[in-house]
Protein backbone atom coordinates (compact mmCIF):
# COMPACT_ATOMS: atom_id res chain seq x y z
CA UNK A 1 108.29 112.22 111.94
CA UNK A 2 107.89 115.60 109.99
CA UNK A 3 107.73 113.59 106.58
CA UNK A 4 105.28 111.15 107.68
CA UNK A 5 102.28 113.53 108.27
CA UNK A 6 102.99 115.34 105.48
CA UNK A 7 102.73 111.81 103.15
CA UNK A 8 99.84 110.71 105.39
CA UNK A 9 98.37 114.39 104.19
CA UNK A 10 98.77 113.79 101.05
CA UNK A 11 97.42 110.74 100.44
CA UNK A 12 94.33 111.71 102.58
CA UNK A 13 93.59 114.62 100.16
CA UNK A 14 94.21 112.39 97.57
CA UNK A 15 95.79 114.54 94.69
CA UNK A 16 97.94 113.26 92.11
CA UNK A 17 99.40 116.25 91.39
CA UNK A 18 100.59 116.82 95.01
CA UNK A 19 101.72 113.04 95.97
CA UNK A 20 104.08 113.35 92.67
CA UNK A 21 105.58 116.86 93.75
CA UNK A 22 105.85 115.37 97.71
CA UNK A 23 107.92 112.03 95.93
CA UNK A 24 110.14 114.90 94.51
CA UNK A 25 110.54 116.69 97.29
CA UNK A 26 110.89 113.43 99.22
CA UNK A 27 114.40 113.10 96.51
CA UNK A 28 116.03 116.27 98.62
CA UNK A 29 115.09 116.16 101.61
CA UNK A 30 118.76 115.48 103.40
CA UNK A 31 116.52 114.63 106.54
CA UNK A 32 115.40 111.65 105.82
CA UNK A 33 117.85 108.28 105.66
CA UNK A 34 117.75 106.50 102.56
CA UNK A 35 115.38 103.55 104.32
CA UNK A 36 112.88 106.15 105.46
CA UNK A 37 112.89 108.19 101.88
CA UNK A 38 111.86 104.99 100.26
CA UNK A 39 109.45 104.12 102.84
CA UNK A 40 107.96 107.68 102.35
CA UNK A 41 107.92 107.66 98.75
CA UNK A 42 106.85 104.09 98.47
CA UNK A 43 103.78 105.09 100.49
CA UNK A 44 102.98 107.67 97.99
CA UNK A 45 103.69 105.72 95.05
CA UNK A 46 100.81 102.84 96.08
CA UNK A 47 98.39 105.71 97.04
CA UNK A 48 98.62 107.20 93.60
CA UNK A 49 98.70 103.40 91.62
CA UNK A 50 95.10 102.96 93.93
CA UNK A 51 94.05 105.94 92.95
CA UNK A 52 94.76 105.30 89.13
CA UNK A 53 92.85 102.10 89.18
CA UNK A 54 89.92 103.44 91.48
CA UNK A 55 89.40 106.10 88.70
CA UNK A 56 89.60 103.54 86.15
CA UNK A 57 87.02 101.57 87.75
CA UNK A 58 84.90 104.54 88.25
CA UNK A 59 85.27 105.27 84.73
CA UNK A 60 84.58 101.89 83.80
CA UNK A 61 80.71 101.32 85.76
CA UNK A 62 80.07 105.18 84.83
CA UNK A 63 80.30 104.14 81.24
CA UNK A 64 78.96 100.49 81.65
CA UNK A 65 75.77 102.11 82.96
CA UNK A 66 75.79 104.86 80.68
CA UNK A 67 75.63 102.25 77.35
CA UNK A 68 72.79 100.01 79.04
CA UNK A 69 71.21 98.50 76.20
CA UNK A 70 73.87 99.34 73.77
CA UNK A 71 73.75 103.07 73.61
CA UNK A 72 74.33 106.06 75.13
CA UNK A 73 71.24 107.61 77.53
């Protein structure tokens, strides 16, 4: 399935900006059947909600161990 390697590319490149325009082109594509649009763009949306809290945890321990001590090194 066309659609399928295209999601499964972009979630392995892992770029926000391209998983949200793929979920829009997902919308039009007159290809797909409702049940595999949703499984397409559900795909996408869990890869991007991972991605949101991987950064935030990222974020998180950069800063964590950035304040050791109680200030910034």
């Amino acid at each position: 399935m066309k659609s399928s390697r295209r999601v499964d590319a972009a979630i392995e490149e892992s770029v926000i900006a391209h998983m949200n325009e793929l979920l829009i082109a997902l919308s039009d594509d007159a290809e797909l059947s409702r049940e595999d649009r949703y499984t397409q763009q559900q795909r996408l949306r869990t890869a991007i909600a991972h991605h949101g809290r991987k950064h935030k945890e990222d974020m998180e321990a950069r800063h964590e161990q950035l304040t050791k001590g109680g200030t910034i090194l």
